[in-house]
Protein backbone atom coordinates (compact mmCIF):
# COMPACT_ATOMS: atom_id res chain seq x y z
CA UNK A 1 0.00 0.00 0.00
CA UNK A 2 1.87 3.48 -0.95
CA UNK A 3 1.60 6.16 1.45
CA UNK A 4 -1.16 7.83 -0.18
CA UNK A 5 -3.22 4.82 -0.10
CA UNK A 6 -2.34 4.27 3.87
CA UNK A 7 -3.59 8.03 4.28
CA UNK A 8 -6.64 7.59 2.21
CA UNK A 9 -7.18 4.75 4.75
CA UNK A 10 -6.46 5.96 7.91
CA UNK A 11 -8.93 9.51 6.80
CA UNK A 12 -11.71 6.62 5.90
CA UNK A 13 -11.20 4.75 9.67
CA UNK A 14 -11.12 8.17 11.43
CA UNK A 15 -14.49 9.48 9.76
CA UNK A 16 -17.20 7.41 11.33
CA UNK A 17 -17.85 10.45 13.88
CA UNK A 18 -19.52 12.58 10.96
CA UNK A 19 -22.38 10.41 10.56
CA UNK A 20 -22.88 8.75 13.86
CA UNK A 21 -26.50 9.60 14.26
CA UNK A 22 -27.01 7.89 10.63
CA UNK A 23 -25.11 5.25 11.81
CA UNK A 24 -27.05 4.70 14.96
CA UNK A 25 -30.39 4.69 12.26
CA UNK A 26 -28.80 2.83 9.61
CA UNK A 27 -26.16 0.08 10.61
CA UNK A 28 -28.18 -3.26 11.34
CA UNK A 29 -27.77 -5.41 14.37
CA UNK A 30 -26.28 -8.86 14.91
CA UNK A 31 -28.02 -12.05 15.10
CA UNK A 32 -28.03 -13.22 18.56
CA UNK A 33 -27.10 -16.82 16.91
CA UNK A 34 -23.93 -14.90 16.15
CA UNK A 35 -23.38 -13.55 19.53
CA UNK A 36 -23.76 -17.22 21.07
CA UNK A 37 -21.43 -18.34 18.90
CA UNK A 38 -18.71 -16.16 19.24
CA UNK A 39 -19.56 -15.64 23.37
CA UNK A 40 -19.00 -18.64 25.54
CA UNK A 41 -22.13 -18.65 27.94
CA UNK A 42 -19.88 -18.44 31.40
CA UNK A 43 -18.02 -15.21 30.41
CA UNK A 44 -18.19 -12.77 32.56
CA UNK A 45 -16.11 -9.80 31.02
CA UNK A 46 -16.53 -8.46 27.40
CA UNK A 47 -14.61 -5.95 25.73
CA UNK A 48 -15.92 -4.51 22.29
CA UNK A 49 -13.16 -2.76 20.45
CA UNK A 50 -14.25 -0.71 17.38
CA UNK A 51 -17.65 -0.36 19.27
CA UNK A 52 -19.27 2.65 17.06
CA UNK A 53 -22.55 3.47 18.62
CA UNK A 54 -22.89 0.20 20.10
CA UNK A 55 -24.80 -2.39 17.59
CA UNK A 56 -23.52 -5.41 18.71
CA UNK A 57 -22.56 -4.19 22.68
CA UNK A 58 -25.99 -4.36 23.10
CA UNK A 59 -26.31 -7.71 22.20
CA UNK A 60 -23.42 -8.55 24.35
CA UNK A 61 -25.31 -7.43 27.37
CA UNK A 62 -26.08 -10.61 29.94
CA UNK A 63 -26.77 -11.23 33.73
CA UNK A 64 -23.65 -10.91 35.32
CA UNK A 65 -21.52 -9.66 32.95
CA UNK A 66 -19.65 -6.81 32.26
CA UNK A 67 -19.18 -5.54 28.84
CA UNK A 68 -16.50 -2.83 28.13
CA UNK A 69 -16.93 -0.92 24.73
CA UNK A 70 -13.76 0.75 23.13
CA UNK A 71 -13.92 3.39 20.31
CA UNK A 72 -11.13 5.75 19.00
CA UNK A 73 -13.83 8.40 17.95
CA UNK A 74 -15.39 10.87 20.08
CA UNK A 75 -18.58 11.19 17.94
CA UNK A 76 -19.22 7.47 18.34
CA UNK A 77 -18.21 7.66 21.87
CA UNK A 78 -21.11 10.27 22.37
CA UNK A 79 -23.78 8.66 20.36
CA UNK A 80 -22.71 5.42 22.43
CA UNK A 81 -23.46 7.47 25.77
CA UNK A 82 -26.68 8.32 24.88
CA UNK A 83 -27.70 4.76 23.36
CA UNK A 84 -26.25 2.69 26.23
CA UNK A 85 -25.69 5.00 29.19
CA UNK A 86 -24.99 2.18 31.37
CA UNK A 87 -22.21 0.77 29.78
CA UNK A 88 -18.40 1.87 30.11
CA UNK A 89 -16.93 3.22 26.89
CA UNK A 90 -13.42 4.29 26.40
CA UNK A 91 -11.01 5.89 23.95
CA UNK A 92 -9.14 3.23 22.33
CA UNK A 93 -8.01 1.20 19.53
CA UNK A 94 -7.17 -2.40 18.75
CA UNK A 95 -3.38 -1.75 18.36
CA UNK A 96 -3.89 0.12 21.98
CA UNK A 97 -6.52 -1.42 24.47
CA UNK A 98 -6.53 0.81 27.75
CA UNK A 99 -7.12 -2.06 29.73
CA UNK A 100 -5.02 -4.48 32.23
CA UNK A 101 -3.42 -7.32 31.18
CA UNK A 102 -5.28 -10.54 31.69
CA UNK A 103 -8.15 -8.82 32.48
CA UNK A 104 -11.52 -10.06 29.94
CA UNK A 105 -13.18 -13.34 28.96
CA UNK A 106 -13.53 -12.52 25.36
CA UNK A 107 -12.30 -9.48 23.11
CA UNK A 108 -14.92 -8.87 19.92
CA UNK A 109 -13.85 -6.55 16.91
CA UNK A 110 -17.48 -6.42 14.98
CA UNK A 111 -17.19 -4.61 11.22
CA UNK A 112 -13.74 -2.90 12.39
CA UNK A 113 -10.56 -5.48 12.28
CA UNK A 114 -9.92 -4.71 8.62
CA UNK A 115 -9.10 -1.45 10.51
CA UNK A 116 -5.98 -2.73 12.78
CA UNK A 117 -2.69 -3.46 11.91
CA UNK A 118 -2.71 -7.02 13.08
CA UNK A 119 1.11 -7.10 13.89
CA UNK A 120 0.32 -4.82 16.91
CA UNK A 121 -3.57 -5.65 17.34
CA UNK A 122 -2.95 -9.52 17.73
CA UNK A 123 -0.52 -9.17 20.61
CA UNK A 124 -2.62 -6.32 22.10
CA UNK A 125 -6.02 -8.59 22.19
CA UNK A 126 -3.74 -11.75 23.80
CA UNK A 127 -2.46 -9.25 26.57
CA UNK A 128 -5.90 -8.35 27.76
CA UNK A 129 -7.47 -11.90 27.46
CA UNK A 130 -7.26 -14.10 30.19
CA UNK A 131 -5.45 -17.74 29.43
CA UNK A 132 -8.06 -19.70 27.43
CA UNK A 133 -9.86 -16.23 26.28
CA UNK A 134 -11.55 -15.68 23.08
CA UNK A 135 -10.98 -13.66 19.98
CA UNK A 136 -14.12 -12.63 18.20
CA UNK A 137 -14.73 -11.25 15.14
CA UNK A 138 -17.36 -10.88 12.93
CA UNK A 139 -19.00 -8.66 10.01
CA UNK A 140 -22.21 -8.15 8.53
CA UNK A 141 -22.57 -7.86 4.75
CA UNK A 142 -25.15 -7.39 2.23
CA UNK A 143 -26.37 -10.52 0.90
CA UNK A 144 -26.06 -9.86 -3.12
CA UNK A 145 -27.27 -12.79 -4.45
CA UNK A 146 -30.93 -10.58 -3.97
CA UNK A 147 -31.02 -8.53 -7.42
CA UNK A 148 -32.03 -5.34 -5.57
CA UNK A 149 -28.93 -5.52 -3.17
CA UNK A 150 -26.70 -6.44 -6.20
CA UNK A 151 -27.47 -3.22 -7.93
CA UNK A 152 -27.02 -0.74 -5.10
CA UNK A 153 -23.35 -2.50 -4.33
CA UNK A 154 -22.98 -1.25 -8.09
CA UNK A 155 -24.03 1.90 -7.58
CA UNK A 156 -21.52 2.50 -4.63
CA UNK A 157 -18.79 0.73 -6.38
CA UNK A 158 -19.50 3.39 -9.71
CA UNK A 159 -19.83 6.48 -7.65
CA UNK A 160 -17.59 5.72 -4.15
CA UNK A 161 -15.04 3.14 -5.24
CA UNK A 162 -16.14 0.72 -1.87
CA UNK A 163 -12.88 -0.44 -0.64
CA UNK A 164 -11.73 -3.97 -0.96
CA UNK A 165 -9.77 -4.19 2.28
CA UNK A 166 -8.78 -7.70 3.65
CA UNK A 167 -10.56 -8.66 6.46
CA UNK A 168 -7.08 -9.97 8.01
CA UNK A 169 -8.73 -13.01 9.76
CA UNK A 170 -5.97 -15.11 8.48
CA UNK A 171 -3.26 -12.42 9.95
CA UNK A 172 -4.93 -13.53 13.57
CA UNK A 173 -1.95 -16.75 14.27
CA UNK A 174 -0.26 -17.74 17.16
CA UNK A 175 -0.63 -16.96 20.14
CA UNK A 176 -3.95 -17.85 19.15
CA UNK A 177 -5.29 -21.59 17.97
CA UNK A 178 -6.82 -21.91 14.72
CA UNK A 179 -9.69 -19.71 13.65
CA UNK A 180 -13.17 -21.41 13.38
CA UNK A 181 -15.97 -19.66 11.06
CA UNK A 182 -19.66 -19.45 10.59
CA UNK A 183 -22.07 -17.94 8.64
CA UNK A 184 -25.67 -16.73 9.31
CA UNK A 185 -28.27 -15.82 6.73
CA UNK A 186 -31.24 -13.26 7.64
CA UNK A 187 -32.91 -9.99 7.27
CA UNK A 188 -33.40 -6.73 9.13
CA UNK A 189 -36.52 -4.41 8.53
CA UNK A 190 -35.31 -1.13 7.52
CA UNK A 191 -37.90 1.97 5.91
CA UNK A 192 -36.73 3.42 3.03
CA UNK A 193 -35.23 6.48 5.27
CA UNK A 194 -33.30 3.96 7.15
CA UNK A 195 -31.38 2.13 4.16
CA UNK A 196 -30.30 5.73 2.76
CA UNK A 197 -29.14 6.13 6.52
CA UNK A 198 -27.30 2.85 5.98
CA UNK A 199 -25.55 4.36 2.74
CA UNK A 200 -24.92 7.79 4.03
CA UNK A 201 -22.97 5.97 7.23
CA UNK A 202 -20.54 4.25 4.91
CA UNK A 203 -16.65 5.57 5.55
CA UNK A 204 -16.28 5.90 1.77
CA UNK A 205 -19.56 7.94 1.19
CA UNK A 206 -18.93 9.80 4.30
CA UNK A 207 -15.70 11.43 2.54
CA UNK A 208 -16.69 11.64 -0.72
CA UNK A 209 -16.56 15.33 -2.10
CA UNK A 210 -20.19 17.10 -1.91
CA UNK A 211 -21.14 16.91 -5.47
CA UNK A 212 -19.97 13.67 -6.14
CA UNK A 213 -21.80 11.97 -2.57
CA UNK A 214 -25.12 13.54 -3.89
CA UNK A 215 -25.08 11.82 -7.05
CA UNK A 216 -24.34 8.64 -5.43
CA UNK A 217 -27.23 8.96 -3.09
CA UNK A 218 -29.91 10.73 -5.75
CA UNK A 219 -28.92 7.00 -7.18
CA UNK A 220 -29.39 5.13 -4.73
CA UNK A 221 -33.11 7.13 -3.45
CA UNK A 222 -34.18 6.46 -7.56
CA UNK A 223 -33.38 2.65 -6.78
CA UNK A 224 -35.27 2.38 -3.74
CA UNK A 225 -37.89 4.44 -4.91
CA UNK A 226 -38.68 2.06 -7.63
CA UNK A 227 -38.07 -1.28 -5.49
CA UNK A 228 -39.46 -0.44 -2.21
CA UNK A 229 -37.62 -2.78 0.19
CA UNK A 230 -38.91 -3.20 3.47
CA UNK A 231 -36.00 -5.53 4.65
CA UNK A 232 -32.11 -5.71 3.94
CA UNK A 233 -30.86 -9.27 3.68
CA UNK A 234 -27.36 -9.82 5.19
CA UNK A 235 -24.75 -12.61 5.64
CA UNK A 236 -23.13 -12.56 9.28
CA UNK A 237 -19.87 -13.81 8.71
CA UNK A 238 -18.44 -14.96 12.29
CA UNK A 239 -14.96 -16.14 13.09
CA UNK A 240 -13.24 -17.11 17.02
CA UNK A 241 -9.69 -18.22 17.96
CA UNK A 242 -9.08 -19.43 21.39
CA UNK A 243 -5.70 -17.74 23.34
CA UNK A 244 -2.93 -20.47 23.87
CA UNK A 245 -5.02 -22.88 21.94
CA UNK A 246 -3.15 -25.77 19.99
């Protein structure tokens, strides 16, 4: 990646902030199949890095446990408060966790560890995880095999360029087992208001120029104008590694 391109990248990570209340509307939840999954039952500390307004901290949320959320940007951070006023959240970043060591059951990273560099954020999740602790991470994507969904990832690849960044799931390695995956299939109701919001949250819309972000969303208001959705499929795409596992 030149230097351009790792400045490009790092402007994209950092922008979230700028849309955070059209994040909050937009950005679906996670299956709770997903969060059993990656969650062993009997933990009793949870730390969410990459947190963003809180979609899947919520769903993290149990009897007796105590979830920690960490986001590096103070719009999220704010628009986290007000959603989940209970719950701790802290300035922070995968490559720098401000947390003791050996301190949580289970670290999750959900639709934000194709942000770290894994050469600092691996060693950073093993030094808060207890021995035996888990490494979550999971994403939620579109599901494009529905016609409707197809088009509108052309539209943003046309007008936005949407990034291809590597999820770095195989970058997790020692001192880490091997990495298990699963995939869920389902749908979350969103109005037509709530889909743009989805669009509009996007790091690569967010910092598009003015002109050019309005064409991309007059586009994308014409295609939902003449489909009408009332439900955005998705593929949850889970993976967990165990700490110290062989």
């Amino acid at each position: 990646m030149t230097r351009a391109e790792d400045r490009e990248e790092f402007r994209r990570a950092r922008s979230f902030g700028a849309a955070a209340d059209a994040y909050e509307r937009g950005r679906p939840p996670y299956p709770p199949e997903a969060v059993a999954w990656l969650v062993p039952r009997d933990a009793r500390t949870v730390v969410d890095v990459g947190a963003g307004t809180g979609k899947l901290t919520r769903a993290l949320r149990a009897a007796g446990r105590e979830v920690v959320a960490v986001e590096p940007s103070a719009g999220m951070r704010e628009q986290f408060s007000r959603v989940l006023p209970d719950v701790r959240v802290v300035d922070g970043t995968g490559e720098s966790i401000p947390l003791p060591d050996s301190s949580v059951d289970v670290l999750v990273c959900a639709q934000a560890w194709h942000w770290v560099n894994p050469e600092l954020a691996v060693p950073e999740a093993a030094r808060v995880l207890r021995p035996g602790g888990r490494l979550g991470l999971v994403w939620n994507f579109r599901d494009v095999s529905v016609p409707w969904v197809a088009e509108l990832d052309r539209i943003l690849r046309d007008c936005a360029a949407a990034p291809t960044r590597a999820r770095q799931v195989e970058d997790v390695g020692a001192p880490f087992g091997p990495v298990e995956r699963r995939d869920l299939r389902w749908s979350h109701p969103l109005s037509t208001g709530e889909i743009v919001d989805m669009v509009a949250s996007r790091s690569y819309v967010i910092t598009l120029e003015p002109a050019a972000r309005e064409e991309l969303m007059s586009r994308v208001r014409a295609l939902l104008d003449a489909e009408r959705p009332t439900e955005v499929p998705y593929v949850t795409e889970c993976h967990r590694a165990v700490l110290g596992s062989p």
